[in-house]
PDB file of N, CA and C in Angstrom:
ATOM      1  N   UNK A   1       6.719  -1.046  -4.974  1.00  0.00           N
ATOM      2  CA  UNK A   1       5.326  -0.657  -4.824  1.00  0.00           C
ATOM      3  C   UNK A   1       5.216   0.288  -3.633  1.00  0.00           C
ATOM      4  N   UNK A   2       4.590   1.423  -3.623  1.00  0.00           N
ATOM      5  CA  UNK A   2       4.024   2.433  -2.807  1.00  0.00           C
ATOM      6  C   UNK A   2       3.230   1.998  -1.859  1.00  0.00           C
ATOM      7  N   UNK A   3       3.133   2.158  -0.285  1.00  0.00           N
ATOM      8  CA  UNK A   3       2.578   1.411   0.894  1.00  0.00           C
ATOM      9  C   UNK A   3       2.483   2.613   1.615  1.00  0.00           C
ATOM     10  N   UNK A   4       0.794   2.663   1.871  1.00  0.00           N
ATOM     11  CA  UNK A   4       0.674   3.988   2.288  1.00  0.00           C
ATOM     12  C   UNK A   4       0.282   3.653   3.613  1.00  0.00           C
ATOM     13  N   UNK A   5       0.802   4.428   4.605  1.00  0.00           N
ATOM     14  CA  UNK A   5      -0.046   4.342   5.768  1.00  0.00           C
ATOM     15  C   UNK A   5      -0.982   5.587   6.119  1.00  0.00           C
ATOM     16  N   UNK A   6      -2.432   5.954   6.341  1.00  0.00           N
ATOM     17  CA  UNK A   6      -3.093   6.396   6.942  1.00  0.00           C
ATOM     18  C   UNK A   6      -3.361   6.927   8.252  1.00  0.00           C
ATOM     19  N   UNK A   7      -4.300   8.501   8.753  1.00  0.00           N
ATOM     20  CA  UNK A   7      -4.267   8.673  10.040  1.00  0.00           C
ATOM     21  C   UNK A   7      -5.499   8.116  10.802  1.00  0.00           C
ATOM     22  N   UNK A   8      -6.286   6.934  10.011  1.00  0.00           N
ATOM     23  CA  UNK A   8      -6.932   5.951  10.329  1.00  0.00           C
ATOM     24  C   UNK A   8      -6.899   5.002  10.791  1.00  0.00           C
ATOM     25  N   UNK A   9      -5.448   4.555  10.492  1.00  0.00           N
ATOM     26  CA  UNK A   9      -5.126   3.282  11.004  1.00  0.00           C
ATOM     27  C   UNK A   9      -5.192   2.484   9.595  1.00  0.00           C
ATOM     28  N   UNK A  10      -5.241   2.623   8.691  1.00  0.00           N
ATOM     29  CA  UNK A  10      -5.390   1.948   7.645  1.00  0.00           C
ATOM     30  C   UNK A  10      -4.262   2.258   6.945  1.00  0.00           C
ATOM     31  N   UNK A  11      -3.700   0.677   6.283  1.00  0.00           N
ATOM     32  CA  UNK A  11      -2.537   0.978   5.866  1.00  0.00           C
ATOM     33  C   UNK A  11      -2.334  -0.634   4.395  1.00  0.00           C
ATOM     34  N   UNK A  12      -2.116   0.006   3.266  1.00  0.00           N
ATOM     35  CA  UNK A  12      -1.759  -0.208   2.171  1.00  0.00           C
ATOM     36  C   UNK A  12      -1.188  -0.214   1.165  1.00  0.00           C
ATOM     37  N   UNK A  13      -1.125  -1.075  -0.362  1.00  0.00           N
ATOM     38  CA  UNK A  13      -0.800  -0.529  -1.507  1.00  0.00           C
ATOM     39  C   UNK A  13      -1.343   0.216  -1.696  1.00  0.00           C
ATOM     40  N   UNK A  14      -0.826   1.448  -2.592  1.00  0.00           N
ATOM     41  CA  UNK A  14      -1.960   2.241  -3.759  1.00  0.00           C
ATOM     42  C   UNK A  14      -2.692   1.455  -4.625  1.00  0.00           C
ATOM     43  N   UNK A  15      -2.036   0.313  -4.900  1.00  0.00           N
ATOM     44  CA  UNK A  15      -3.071   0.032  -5.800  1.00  0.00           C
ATOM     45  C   UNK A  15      -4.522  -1.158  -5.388  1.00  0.00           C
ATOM     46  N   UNK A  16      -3.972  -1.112  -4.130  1.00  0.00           N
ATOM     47  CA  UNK A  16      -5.336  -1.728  -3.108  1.00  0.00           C
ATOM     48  C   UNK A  16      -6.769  -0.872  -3.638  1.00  0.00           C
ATOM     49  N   UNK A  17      -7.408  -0.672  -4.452  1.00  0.00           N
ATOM     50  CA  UNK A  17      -8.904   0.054  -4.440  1.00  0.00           C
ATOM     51  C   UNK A  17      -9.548  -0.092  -3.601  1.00  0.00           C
ATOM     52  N   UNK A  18      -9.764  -1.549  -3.130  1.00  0.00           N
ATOM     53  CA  UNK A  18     -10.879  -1.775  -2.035  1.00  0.00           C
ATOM     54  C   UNK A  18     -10.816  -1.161  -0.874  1.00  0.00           C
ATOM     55  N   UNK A  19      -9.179  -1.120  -0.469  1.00  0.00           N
ATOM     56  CA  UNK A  19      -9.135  -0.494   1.034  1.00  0.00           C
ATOM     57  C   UNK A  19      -9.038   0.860   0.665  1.00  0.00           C
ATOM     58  N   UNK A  20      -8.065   1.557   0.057  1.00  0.00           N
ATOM     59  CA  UNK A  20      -8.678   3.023  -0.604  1.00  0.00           C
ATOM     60  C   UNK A  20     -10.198   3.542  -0.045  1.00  0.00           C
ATOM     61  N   UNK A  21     -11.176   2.603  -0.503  1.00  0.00           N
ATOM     62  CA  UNK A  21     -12.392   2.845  -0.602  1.00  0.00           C
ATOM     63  C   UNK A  21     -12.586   3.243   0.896  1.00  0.00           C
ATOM     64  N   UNK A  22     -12.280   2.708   1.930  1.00  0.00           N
ATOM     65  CA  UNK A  22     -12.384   1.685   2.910  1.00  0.00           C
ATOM     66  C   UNK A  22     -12.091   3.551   4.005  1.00  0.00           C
ATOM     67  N   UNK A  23     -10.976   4.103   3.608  1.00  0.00           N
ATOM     68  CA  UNK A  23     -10.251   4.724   4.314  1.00  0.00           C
ATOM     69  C   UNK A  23     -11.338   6.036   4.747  1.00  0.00           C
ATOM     70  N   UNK A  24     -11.314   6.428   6.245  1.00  0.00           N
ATOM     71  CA  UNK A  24     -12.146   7.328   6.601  1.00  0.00           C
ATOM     72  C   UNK A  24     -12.511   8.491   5.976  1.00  0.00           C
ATOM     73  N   UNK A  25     -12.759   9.507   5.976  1.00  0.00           N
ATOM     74  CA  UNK A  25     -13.532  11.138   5.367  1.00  0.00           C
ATOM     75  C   UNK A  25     -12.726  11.534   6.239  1.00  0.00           C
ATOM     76  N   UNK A  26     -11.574  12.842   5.697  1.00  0.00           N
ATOM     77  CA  UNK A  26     -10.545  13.741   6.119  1.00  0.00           C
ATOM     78  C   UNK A  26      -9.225  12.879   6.872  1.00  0.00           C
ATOM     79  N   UNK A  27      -9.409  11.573   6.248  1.00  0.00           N
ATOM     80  CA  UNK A  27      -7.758  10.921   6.625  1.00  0.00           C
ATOM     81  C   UNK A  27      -7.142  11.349   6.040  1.00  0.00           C
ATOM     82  N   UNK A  28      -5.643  11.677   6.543  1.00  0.00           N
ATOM     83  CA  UNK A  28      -4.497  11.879   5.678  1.00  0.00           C
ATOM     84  C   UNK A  28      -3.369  10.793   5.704  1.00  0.00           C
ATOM     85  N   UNK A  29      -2.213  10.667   4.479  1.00  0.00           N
ATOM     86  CA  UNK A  29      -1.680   9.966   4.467  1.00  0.00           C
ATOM     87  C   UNK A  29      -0.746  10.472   5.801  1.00  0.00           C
ATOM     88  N   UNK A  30      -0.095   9.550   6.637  1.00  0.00           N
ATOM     89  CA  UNK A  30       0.928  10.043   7.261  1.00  0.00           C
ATOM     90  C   UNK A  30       2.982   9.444   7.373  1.00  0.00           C
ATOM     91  N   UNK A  31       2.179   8.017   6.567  1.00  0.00           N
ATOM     92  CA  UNK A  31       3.888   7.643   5.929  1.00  0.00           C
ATOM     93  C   UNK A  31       3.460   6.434   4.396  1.00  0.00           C
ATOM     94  N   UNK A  32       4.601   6.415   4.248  1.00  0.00           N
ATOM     95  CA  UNK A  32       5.123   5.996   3.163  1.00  0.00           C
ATOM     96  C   UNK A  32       6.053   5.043   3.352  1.00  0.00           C
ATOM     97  N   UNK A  33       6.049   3.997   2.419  1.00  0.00           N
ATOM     98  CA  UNK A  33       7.316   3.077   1.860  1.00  0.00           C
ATOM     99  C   UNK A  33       6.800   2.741   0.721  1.00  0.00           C
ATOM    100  N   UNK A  34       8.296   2.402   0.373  1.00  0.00           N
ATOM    101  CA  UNK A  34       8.773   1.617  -1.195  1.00  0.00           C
ATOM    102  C   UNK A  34       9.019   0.070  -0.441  1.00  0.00           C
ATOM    103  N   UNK A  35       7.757  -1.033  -1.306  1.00  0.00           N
ATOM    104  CA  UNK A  35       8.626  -2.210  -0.911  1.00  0.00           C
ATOM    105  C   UNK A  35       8.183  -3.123  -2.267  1.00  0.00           C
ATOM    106  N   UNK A  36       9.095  -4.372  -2.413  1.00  0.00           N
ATOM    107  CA  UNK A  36       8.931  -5.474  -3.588  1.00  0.00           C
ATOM    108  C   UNK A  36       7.799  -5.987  -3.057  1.00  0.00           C
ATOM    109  N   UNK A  37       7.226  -6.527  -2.093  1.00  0.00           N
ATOM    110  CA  UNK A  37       5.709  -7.352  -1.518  1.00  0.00           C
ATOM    111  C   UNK A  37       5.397  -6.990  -0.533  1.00  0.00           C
ATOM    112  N   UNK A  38       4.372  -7.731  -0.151  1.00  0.00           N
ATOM    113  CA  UNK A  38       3.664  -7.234   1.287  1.00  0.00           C
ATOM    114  C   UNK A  38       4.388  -7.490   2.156  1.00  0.00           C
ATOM    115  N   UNK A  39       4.685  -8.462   2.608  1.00  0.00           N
ATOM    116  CA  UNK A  39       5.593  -8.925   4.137  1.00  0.00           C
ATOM    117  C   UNK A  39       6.742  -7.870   3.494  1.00  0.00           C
ATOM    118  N   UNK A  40       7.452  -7.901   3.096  1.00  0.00           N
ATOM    119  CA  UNK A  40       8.813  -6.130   3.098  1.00  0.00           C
ATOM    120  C   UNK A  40       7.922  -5.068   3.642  1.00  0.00           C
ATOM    121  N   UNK A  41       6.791  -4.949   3.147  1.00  0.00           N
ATOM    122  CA  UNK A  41       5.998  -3.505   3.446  1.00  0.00           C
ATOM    123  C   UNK A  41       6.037  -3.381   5.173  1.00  0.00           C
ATOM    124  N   UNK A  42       5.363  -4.929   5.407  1.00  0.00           N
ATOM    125  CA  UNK A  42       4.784  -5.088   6.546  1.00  0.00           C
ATOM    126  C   UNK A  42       5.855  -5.257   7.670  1.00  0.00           C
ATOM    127  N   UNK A  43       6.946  -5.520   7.216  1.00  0.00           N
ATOM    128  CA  UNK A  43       7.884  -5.523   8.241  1.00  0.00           C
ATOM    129  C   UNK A  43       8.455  -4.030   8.750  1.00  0.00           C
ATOM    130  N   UNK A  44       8.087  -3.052   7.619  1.00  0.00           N
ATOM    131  CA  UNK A  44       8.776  -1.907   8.123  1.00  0.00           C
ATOM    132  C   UNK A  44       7.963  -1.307   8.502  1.00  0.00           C
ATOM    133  N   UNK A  45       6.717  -1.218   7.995  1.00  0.00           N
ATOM    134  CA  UNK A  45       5.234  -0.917   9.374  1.00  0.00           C
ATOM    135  C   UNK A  45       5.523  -1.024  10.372  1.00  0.00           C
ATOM    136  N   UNK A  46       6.201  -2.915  10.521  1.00  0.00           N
ATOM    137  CA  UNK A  46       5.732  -2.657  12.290  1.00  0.00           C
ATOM    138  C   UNK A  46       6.870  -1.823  12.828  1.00  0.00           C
ATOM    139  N   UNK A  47       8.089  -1.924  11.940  1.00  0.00           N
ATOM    140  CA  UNK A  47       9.220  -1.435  12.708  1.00  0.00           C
ATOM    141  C   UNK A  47       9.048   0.406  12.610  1.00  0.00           C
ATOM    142  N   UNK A  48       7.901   1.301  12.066  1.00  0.00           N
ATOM    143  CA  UNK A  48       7.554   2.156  11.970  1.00  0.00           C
ATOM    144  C   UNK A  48       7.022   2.386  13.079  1.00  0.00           C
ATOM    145  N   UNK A  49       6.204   1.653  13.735  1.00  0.00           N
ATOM    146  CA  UNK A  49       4.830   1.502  14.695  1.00  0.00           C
ATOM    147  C   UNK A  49       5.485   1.686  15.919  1.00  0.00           C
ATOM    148  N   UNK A  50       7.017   0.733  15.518  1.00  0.00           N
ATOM    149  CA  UNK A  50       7.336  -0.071  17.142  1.00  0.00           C
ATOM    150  C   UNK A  50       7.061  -1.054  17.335  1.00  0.00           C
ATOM    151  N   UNK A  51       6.049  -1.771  16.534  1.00  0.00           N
ATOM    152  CA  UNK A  51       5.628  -3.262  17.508  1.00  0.00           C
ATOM    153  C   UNK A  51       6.964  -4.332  17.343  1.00  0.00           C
ATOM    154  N   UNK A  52       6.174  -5.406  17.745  1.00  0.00           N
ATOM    155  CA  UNK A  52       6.653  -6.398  17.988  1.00  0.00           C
ATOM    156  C   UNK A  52       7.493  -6.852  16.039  1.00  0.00           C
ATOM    157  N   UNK A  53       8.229  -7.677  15.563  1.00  0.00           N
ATOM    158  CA  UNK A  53       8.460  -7.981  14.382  1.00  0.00           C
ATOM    159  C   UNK A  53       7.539  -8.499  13.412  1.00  0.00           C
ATOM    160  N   UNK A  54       7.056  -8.134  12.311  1.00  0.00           N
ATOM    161  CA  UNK A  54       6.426  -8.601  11.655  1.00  0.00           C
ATOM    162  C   UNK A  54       6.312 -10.375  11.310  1.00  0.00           C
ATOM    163  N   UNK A  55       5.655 -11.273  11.675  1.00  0.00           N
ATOM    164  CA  UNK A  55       5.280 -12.893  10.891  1.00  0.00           C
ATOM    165  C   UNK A  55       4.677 -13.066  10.082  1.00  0.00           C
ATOM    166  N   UNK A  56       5.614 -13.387   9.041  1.00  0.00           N
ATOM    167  CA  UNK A  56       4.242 -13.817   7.987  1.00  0.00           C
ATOM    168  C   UNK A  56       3.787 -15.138   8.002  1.00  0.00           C
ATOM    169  N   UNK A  57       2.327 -14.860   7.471  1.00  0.00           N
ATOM    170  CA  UNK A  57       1.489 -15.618   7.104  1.00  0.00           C
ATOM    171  C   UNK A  57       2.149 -16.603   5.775  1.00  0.00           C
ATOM    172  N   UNK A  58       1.769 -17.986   6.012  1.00  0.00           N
ATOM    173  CA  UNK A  58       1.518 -18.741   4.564  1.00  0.00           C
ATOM    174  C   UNK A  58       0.651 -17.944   3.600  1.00  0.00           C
ATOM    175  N   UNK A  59      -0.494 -17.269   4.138  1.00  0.00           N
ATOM    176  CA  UNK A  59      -1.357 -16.433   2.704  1.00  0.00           C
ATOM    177  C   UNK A  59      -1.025 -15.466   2.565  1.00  0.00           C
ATOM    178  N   UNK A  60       0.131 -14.818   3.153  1.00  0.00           N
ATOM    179  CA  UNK A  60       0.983 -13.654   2.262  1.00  0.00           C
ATOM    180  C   UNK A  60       1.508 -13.427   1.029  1.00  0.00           C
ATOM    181  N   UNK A  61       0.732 -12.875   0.368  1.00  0.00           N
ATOM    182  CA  UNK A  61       1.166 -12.229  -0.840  1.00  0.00           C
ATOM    183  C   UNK A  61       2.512 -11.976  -1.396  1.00  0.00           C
ATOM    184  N   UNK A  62       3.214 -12.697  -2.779  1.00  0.00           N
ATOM    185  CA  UNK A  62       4.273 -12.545  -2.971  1.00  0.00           C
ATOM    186  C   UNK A  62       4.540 -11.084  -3.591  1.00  0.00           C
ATOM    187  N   UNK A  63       5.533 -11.280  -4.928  1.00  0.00           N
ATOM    188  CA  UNK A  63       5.722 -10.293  -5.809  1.00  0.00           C
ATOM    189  C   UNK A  63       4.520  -9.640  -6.298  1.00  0.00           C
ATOM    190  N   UNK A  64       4.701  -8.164  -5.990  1.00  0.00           N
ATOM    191  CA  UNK A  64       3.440  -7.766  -7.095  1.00  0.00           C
ATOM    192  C   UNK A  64       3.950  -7.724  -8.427  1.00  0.00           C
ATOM    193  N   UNK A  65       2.414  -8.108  -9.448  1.00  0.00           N
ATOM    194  CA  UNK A  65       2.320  -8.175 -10.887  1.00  0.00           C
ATOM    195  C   UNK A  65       2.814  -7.048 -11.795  1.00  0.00           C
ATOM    196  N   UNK A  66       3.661  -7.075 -12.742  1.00  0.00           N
ATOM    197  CA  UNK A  66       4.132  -5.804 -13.637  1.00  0.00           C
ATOM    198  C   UNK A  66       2.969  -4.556 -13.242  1.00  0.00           C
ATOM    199  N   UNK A  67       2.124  -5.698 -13.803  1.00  0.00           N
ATOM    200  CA  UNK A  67       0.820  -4.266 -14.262  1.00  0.00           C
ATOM    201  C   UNK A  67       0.668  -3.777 -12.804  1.00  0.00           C
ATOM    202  N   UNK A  68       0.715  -3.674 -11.619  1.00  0.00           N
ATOM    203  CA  UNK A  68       0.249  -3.623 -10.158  1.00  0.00           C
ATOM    204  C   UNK A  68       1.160  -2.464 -10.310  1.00  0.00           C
ATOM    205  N   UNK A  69       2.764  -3.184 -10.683  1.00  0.00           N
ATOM    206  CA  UNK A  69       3.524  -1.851 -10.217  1.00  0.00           C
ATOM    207  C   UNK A  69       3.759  -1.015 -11.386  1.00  0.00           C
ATOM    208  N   UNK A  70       3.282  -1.153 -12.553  1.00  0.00           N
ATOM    209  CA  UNK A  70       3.156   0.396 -13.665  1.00  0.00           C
ATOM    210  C   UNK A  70       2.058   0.721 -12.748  1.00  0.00           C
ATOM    211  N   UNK A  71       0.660   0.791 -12.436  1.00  0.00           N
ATOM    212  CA  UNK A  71       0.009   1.609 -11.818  1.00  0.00           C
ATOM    213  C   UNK A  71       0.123   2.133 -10.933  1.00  0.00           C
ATOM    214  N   UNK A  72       1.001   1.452  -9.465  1.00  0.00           N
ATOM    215  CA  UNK A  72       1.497   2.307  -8.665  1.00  0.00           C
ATOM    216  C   UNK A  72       2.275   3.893  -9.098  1.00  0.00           C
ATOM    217  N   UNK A  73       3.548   3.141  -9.791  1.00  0.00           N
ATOM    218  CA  UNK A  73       3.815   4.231 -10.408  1.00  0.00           C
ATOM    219  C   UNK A  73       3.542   5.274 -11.326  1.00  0.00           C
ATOM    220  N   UNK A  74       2.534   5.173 -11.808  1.00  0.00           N
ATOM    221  CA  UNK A  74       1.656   6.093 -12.459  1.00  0.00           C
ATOM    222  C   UNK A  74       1.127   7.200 -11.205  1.00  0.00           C
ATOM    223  N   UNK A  75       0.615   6.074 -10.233  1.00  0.00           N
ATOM    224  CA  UNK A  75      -0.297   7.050  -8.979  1.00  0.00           C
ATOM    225  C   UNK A  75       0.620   7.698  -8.419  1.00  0.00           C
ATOM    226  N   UNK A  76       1.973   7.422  -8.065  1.00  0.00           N
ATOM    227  CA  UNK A  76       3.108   7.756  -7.385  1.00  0.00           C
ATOM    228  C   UNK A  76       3.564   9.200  -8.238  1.00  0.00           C
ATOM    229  N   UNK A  77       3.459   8.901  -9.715  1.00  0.00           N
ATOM    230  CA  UNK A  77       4.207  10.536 -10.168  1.00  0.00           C
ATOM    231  C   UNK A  77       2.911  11.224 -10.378  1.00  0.00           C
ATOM    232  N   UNK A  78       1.268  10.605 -10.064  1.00  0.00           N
ATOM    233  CA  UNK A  78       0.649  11.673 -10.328  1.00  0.00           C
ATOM    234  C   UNK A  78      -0.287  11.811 -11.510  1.00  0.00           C
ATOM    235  N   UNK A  79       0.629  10.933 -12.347  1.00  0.00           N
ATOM    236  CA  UNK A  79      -0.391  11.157 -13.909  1.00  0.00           C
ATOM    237  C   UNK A  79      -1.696   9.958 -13.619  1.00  0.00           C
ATOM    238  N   UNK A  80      -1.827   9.382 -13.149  1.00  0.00           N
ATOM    239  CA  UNK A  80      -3.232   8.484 -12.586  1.00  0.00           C
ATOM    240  C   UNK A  80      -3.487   8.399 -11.452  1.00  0.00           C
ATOM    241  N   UNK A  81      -4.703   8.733 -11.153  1.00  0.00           N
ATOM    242  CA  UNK A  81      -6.031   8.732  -9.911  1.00  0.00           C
ATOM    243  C   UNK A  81      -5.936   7.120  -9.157  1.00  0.00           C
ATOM    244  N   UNK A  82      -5.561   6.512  -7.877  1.00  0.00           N
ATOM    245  CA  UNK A  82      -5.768   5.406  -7.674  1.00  0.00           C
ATOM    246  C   UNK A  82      -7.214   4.745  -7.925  1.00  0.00           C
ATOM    247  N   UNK A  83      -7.153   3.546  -9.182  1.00  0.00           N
ATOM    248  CA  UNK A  83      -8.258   2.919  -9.278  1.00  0.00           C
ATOM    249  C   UNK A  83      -8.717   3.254 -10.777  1.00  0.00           C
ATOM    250  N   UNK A  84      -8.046   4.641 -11.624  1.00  0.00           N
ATOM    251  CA  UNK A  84      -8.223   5.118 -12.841  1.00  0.00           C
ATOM    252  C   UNK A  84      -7.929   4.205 -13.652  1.00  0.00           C
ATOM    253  N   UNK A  85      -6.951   3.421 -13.218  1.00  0.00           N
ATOM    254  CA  UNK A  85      -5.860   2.482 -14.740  1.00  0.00           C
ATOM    255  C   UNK A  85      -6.566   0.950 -14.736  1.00  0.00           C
ATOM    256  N   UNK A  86      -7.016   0.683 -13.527  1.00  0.00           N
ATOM    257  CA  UNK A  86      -8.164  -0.874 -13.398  1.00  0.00           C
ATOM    258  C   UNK A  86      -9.202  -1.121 -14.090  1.00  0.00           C
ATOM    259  N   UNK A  87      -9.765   0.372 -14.367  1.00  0.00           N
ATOM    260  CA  UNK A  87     -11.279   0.617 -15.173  1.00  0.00           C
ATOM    261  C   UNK A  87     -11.016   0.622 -16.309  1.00  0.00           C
ATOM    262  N   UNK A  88     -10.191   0.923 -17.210  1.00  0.00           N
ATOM    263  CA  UNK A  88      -9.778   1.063 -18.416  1.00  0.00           C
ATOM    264  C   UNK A  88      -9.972   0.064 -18.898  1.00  0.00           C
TER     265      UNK A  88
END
């Protein structure tokens, strides 16, 4: 799954809509990863950032769902708009 980080400070899946929504007027993306779940994502954030090592939470999110990651990858080569393939 695609994990975008923002020059907002906001940082996600693509296929997050809500935070999408969320993300400022004239942010740009400024990195990227490929990870299997959130805590993988989140560990290389911090080690992106510098901080301290990522802990996860007990309410951390495991594997994302097939369908989660065909839509990423849809958004990833381009042929779908994040949030296009949810409405359908």
């Amino acid at each position: 799954m695609l994990h975008q980080a923002w020059s907002d400070g906001s940082f996600f899946p693509v296929v997050n809509h809500s935070a999408r929504a969320l993300v400022e007027d004239g942010a740009t993306v400024v990195w990227t990863v490929e990870a299997a779940n959130w805590v993988e994502a989140m560990v290389s954030y911090h080690q992106w950032r510098g901080w301290e090592p990522y802990r996860p939470m007990d309410s951390d999110a495991g594997a994302y769902s097939a369908a989660q990651e065909g839509e990423a990858a849809e958004i990833a080569r381009g042929i779908a708009e994040p949030g296009s393939l949810s409405k359908q």
